[in-house]
N, C-alpha and C. Protein backbone atom coordinates (compact mmCIF):
# COMPACT_ATOMS: atom_id res chain seq x y z
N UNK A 1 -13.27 15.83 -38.78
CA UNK A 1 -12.44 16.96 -39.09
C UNK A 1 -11.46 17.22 -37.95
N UNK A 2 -12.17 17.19 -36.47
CA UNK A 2 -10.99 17.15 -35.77
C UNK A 2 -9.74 16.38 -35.40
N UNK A 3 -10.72 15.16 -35.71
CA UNK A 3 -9.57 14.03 -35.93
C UNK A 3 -8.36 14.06 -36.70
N UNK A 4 -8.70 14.49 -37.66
CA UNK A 4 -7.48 15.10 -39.29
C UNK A 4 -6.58 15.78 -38.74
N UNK A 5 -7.13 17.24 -37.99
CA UNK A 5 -6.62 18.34 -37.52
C UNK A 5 -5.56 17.32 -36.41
N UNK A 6 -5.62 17.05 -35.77
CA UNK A 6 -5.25 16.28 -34.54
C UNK A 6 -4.15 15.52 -35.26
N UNK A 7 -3.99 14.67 -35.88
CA UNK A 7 -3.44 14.24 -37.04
C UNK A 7 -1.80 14.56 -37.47
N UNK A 8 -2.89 15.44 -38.07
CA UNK A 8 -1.57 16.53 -38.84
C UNK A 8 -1.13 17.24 -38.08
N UNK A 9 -1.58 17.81 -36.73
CA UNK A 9 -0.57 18.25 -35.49
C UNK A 9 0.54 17.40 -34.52
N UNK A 10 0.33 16.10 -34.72
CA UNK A 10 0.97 15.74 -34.26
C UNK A 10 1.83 14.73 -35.00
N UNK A 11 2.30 15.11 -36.16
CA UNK A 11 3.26 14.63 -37.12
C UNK A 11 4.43 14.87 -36.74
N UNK A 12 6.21 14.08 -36.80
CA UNK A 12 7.12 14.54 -36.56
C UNK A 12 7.72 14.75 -37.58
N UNK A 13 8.99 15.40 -37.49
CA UNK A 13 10.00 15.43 -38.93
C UNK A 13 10.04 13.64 -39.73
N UNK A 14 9.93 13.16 -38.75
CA UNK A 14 10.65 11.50 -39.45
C UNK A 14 9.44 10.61 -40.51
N UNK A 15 8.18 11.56 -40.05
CA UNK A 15 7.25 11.17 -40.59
C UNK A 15 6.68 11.61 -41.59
N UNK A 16 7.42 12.46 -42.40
CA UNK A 16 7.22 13.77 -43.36
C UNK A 16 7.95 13.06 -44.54
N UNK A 17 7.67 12.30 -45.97
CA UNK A 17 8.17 11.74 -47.09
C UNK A 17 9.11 13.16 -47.33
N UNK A 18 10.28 12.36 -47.85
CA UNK A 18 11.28 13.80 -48.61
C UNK A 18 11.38 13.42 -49.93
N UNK A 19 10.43 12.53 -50.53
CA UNK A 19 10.25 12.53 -52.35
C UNK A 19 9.52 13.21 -52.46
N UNK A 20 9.02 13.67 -52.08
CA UNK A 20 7.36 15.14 -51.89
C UNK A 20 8.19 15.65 -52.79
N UNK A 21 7.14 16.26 -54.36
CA UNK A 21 7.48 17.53 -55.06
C UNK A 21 6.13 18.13 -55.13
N UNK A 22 5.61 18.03 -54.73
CA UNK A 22 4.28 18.67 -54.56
C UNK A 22 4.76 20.53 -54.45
N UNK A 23 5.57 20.86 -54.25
CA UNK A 23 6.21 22.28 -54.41
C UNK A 23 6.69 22.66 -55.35
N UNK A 24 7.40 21.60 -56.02
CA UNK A 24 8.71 22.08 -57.15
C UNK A 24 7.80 21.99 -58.44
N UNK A 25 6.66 21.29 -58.55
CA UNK A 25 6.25 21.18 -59.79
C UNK A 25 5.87 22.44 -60.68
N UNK A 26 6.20 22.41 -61.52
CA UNK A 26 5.51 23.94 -62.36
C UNK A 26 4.23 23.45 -62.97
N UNK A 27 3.58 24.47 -62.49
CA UNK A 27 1.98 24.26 -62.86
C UNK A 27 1.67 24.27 -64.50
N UNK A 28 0.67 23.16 -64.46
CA UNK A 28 0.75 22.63 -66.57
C UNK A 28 -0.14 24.24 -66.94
N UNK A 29 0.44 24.46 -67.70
CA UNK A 29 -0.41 25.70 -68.70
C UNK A 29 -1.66 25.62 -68.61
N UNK A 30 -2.06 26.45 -68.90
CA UNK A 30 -3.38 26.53 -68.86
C UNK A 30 -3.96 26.47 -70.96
N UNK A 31 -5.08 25.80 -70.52
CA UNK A 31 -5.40 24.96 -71.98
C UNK A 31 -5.62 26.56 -72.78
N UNK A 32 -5.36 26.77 -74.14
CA UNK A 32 -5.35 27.70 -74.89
C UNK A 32 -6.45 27.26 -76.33
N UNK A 33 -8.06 28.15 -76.08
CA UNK A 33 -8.58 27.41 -77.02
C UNK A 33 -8.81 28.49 -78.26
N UNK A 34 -9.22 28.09 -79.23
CA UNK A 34 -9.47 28.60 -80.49
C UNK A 34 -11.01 29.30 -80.32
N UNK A 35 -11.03 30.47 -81.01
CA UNK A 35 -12.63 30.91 -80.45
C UNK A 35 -13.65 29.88 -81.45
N UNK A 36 -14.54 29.84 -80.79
CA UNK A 36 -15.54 29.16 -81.58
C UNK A 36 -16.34 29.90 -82.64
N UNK A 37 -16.07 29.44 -83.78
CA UNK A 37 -17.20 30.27 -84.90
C UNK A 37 -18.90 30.34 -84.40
N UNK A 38 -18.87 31.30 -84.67
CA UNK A 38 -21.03 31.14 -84.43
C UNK A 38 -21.70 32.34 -85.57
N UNK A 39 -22.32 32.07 -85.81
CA UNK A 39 -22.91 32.82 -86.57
C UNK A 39 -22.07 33.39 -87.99
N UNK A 40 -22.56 34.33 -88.40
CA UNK A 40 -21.93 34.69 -89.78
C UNK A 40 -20.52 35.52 -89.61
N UNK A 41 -20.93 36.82 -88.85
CA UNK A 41 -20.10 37.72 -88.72
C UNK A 41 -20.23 37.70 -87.23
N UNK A 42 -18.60 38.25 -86.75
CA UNK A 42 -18.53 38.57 -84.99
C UNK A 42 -18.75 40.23 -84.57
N UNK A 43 -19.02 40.72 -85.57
CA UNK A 43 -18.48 42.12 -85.63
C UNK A 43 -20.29 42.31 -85.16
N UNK A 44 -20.87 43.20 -84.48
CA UNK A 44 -22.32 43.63 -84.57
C UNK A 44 -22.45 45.21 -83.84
N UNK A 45 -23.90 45.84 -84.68
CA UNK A 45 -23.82 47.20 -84.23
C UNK A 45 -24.95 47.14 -83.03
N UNK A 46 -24.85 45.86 -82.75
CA UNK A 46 -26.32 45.81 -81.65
C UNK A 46 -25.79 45.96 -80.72
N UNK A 47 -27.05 46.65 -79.64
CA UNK A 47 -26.18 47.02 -78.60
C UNK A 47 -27.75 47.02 -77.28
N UNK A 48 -27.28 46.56 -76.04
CA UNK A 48 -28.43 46.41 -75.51
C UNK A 48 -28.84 47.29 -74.58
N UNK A 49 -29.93 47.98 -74.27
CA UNK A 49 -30.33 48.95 -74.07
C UNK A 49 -31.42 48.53 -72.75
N UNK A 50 -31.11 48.90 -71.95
CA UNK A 50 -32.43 48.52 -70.84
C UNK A 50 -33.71 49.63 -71.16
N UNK A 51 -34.53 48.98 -70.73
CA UNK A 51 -36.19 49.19 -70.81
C UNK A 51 -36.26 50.48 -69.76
N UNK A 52 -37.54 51.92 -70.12
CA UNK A 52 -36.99 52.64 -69.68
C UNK A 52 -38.87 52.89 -68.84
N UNK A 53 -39.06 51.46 -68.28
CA UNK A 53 -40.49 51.71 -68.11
C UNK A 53 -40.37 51.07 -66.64
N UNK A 54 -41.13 51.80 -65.83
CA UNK A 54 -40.89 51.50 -64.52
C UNK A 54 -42.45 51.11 -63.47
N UNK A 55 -42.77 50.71 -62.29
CA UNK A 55 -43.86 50.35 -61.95
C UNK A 55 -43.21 50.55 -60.23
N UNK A 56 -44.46 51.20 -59.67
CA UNK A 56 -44.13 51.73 -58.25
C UNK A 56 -45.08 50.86 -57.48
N UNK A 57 -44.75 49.76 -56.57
CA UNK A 57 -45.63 49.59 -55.79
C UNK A 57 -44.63 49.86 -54.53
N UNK A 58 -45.74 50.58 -53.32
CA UNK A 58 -45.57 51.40 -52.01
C UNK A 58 -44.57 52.58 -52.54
N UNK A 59 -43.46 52.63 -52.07
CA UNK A 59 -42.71 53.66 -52.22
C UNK A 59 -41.49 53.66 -52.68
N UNK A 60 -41.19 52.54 -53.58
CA UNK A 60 -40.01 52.52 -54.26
C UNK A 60 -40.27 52.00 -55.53
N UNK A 61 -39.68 53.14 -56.71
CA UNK A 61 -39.95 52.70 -57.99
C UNK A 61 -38.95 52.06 -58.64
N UNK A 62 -39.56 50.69 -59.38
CA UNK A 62 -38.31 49.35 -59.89
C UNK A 62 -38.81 49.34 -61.11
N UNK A 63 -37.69 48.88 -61.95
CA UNK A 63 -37.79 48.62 -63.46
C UNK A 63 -39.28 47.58 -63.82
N UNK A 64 -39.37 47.76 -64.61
CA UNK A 64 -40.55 46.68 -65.34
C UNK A 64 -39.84 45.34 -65.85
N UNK A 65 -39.89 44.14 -65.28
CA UNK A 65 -39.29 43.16 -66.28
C UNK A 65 -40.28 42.18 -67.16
N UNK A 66 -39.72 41.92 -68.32
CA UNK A 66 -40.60 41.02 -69.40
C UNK A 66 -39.71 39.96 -69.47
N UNK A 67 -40.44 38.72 -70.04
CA UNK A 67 -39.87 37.59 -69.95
C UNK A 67 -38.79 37.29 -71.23
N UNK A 68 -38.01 36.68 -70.67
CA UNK A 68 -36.73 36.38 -72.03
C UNK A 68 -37.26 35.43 -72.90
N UNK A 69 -36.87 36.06 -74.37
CA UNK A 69 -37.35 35.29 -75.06
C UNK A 69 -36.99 34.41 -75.77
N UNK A 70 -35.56 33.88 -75.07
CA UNK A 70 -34.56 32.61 -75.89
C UNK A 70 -35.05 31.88 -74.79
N UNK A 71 -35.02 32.36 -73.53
CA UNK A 71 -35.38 31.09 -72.14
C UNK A 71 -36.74 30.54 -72.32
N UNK A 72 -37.90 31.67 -73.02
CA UNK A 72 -39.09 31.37 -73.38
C UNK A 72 -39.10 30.19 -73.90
N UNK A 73 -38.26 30.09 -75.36
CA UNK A 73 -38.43 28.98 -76.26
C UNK A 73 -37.09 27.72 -75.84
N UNK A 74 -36.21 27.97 -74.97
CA UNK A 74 -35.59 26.80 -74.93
C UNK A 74 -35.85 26.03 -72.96
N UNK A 75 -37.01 27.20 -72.56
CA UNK A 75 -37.35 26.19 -71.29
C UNK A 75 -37.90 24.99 -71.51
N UNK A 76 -37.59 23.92 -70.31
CA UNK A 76 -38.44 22.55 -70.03
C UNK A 76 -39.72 22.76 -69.86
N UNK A 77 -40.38 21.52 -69.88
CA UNK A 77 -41.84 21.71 -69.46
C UNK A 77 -41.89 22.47 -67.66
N UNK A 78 -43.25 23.15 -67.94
CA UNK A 78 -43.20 23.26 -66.26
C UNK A 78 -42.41 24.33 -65.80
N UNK A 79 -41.35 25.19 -66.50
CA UNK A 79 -40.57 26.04 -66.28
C UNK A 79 -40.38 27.53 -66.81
N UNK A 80 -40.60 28.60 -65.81
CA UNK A 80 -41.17 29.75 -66.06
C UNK A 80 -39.38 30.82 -67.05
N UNK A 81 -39.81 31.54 -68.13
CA UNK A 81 -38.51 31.69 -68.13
C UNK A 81 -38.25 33.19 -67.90
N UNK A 82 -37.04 33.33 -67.47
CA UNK A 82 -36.27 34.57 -66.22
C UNK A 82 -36.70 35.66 -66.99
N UNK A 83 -36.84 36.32 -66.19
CA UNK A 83 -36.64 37.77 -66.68
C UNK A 83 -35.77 39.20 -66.54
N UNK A 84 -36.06 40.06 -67.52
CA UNK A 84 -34.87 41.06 -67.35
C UNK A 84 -35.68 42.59 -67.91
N UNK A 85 -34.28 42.93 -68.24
CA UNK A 85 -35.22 44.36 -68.67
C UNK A 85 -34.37 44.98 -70.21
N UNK A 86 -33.25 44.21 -70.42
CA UNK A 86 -32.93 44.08 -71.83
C UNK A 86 -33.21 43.80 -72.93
N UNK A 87 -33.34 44.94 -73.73
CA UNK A 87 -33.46 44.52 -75.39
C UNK A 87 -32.61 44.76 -75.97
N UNK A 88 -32.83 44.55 -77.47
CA UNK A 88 -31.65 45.44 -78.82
C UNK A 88 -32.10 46.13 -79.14
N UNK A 89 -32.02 47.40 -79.50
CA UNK A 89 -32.22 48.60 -80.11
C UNK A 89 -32.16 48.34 -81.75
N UNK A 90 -31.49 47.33 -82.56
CA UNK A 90 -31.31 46.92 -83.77
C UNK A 90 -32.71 45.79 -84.05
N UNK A 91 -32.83 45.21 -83.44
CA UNK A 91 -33.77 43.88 -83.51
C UNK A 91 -35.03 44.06 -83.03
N UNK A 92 -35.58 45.36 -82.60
CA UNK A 92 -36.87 45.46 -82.35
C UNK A 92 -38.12 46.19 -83.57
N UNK A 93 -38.08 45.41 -84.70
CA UNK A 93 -39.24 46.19 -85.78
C UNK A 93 -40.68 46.02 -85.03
N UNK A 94 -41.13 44.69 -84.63
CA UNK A 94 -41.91 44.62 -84.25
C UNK A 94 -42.33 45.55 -83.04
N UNK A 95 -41.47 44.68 -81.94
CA UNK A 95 -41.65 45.49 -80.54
C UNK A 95 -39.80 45.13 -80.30
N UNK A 96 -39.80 45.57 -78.69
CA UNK A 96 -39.09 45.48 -78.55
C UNK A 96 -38.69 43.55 -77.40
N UNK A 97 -37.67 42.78 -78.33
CA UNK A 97 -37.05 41.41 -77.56
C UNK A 97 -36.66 41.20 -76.84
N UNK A 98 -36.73 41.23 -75.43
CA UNK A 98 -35.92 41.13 -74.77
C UNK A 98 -35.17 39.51 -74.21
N UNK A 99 -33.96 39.91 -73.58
CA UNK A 99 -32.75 38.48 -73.61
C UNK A 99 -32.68 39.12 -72.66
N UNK A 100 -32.16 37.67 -71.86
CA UNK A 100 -31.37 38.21 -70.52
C UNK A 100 -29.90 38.32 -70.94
N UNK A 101 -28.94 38.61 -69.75
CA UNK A 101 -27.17 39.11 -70.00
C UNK A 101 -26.42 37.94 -68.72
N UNK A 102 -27.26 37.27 -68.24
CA UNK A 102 -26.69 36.12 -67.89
C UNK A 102 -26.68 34.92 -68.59
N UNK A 103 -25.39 34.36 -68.17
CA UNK A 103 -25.28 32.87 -69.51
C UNK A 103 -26.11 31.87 -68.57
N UNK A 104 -27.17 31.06 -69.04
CA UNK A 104 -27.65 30.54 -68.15
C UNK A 104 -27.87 29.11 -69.14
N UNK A 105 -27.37 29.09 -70.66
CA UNK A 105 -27.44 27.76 -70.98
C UNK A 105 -26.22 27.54 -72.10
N UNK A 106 -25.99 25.73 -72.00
CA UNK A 106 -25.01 25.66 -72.37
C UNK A 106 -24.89 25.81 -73.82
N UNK A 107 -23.92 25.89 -74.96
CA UNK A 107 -24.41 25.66 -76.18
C UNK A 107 -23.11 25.37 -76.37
N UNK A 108 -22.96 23.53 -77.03
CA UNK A 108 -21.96 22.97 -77.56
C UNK A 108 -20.85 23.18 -76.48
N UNK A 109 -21.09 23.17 -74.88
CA UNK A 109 -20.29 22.83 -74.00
C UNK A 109 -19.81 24.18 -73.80
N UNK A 110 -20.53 25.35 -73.91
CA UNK A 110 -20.10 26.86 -73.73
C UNK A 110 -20.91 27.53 -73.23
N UNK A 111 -21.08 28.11 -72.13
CA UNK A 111 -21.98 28.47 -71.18
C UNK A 111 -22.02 30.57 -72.21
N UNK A 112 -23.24 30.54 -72.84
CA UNK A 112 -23.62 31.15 -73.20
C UNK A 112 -24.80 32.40 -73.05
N UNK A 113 -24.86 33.38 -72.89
CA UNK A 113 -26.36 34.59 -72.48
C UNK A 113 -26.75 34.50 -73.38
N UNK A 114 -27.94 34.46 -73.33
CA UNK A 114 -29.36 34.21 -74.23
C UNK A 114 -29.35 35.69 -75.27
N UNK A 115 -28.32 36.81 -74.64
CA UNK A 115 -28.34 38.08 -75.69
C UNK A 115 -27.38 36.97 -76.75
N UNK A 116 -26.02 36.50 -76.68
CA UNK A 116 -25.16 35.76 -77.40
C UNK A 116 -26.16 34.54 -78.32
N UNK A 117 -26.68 34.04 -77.88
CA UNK A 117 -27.71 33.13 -78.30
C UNK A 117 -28.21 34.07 -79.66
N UNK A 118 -29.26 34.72 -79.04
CA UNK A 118 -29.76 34.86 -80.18
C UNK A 118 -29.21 35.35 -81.27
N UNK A 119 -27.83 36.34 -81.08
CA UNK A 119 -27.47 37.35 -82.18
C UNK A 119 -26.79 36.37 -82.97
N UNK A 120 -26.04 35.35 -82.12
CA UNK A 120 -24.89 34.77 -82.96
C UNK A 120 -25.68 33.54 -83.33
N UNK A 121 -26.03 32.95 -82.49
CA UNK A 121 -26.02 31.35 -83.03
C UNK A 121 -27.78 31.35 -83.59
N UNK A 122 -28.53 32.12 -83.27
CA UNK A 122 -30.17 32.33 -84.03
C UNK A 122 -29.51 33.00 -85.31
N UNK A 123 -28.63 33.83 -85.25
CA UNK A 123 -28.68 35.31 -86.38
C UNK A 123 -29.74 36.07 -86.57
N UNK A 124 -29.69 36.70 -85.43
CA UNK A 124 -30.67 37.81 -84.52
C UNK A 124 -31.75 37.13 -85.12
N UNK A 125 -32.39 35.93 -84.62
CA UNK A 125 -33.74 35.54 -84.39
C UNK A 125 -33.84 34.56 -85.73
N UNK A 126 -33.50 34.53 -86.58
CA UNK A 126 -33.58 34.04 -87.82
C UNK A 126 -33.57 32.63 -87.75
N UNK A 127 -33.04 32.05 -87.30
CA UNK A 127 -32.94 30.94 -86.95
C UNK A 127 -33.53 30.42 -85.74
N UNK A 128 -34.94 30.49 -85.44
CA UNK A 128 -35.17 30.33 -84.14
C UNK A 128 -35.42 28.39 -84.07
N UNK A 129 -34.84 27.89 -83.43
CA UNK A 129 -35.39 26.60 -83.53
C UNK A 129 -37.24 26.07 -82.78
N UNK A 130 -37.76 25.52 -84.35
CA UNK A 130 -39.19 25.13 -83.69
C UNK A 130 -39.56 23.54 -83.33
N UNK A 131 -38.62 23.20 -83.35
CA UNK A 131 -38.75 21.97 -82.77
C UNK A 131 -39.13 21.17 -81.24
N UNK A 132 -39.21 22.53 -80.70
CA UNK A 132 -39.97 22.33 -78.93
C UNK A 132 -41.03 22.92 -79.16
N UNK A 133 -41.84 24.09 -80.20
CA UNK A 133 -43.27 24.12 -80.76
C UNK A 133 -43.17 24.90 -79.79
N UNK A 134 -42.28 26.15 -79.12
CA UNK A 134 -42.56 26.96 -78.24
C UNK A 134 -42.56 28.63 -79.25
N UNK A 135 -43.31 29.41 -79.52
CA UNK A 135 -43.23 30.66 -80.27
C UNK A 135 -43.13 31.38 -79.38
N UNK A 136 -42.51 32.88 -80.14
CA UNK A 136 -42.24 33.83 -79.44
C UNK A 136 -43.46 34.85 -79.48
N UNK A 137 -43.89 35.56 -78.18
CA UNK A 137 -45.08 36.75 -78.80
C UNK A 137 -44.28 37.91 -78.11
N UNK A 138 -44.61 39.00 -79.16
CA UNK A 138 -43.55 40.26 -78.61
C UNK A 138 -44.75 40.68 -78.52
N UNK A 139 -44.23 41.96 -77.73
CA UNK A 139 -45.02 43.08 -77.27
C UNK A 139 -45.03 44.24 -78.43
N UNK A 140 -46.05 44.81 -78.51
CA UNK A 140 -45.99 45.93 -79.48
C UNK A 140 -45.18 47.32 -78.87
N UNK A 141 -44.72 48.19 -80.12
CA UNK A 141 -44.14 49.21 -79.32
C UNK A 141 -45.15 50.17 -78.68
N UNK A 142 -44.31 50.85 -77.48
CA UNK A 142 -45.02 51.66 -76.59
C UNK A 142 -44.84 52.95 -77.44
N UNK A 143 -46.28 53.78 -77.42
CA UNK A 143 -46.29 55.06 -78.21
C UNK A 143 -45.55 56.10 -77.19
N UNK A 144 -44.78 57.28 -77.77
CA UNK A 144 -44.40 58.06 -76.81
C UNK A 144 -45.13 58.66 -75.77
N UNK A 145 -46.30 58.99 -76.27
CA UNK A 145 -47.48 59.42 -75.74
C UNK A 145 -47.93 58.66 -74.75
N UNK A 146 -47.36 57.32 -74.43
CA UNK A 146 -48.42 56.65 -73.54
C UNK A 146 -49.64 55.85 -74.59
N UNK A 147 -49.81 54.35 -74.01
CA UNK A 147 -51.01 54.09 -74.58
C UNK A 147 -51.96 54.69 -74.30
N UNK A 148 -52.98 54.25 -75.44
CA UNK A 148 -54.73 55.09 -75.38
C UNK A 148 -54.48 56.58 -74.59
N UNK A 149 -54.03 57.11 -74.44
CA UNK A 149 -53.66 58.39 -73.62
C UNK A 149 -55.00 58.91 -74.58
N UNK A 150 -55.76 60.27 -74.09
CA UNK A 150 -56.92 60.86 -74.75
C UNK A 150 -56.12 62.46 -75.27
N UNK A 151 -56.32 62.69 -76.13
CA UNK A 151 -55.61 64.06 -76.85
C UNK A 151 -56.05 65.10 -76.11
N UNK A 152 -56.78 65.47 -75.78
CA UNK A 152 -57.39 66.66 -74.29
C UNK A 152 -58.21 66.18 -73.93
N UNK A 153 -57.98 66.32 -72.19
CA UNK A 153 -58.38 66.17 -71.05
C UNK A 153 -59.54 66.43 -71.25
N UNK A 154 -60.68 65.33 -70.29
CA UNK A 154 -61.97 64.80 -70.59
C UNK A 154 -62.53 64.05 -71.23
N UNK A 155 -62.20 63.84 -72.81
CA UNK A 155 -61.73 62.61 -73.94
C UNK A 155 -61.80 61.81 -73.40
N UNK A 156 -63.05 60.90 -73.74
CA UNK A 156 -62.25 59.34 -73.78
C UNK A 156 -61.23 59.17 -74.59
N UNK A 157 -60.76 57.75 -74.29
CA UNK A 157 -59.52 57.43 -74.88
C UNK A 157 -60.49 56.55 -76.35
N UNK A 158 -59.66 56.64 -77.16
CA UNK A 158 -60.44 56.17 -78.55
C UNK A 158 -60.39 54.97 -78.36
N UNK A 159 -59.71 53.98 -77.85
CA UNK A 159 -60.20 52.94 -77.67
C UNK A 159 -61.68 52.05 -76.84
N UNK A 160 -61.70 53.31 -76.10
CA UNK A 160 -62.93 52.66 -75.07
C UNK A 160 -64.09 52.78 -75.43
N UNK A 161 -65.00 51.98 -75.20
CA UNK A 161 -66.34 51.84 -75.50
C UNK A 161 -66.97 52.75 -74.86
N UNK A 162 -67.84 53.59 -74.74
CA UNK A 162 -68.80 54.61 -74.13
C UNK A 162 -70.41 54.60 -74.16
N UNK A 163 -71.32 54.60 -72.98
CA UNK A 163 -72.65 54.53 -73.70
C UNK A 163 -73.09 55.81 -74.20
N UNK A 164 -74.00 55.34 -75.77
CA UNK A 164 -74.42 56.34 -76.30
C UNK A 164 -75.95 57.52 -75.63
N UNK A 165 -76.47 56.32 -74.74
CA UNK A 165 -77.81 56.83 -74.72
C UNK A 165 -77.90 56.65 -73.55
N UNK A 166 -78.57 57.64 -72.54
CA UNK A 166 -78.94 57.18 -71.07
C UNK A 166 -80.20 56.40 -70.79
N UNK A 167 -80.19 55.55 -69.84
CA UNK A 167 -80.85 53.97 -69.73
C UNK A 167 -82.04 54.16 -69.42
């Protein structure tokens, strides 16, 4: 590198080409592409909503993240997939899906987010491809109440087992 530098400092006028257009050229356009069709319709009322559940360890409280569930089914072997804290508010009957909002894979040479993935080119999930034999498991929805929460204090929670008889 210093050599270069050294170089090009000690160039004279006589040594400088004057067919050089390396200045005058007008820069070629920039390529103008057609949008790519995906899915049925472009128009959607989905809209993504972060997760409103949080977890405190020491003294600073951070979002909860769950694993994405397009990276779920289109990771390699051996490969954990990212997580976030995004869902759809439209696409959760079951529970709620979450996608990440980074494009992190390509589709047909178009660097695409796994939210884009699924709505457009799955049609919100419909199309999930099973040909890597990877399924999706959602989470059930969270009751407002809190799970198993006990209806007044002292209650077990109805889920828990209790002994009936002392030993």
């Amino acid at each position: 590198m210093i050599k270069l530098h050294l170089q090009l400092t000690q160039l004279s006028a006589s040594d400088i080409y004057e067919g050089n257009t390396f200045a005058t050229e007008a820069p070629s356009p920039a390529p103008i592409y057609a949008p790519l069709p995906v899915g049925r319709g472009n128009q959607s009322e989905h809209m993504a909503h972060q997760s409103d559940e949080w977890r405190n360890k020491g003294t600073q409280a951070k979002r909860r993240q769950r694993s994405c569930k397009v990276c779920s089914v289109l990771r390699g072997d051996k490969k954990r997939a990212s997580t976030t804290a995004y869902f759809c508010s439209e696409c959760n009957e079951v529970g709620p899906i979450f996608r990440c909002m980074r494009a992190r894979r390509n589709v047909r040479g178009i660097a695409m987010t796994c939210w884009v993935i699924w709505h457009k080119e799955w049609e919100n999930g419909k199309l999930i491809p099973v040909e890597k034999g990877n399924s999706i498991r959602v989470r059930q929805k969270s009751d407002a109440i809190g799970p198993r929460s006990p209806s007044t204090p002292g209650t077990p929670a109805s889920g828990k087992r209790r002994r009936t008889s002392s030993p």
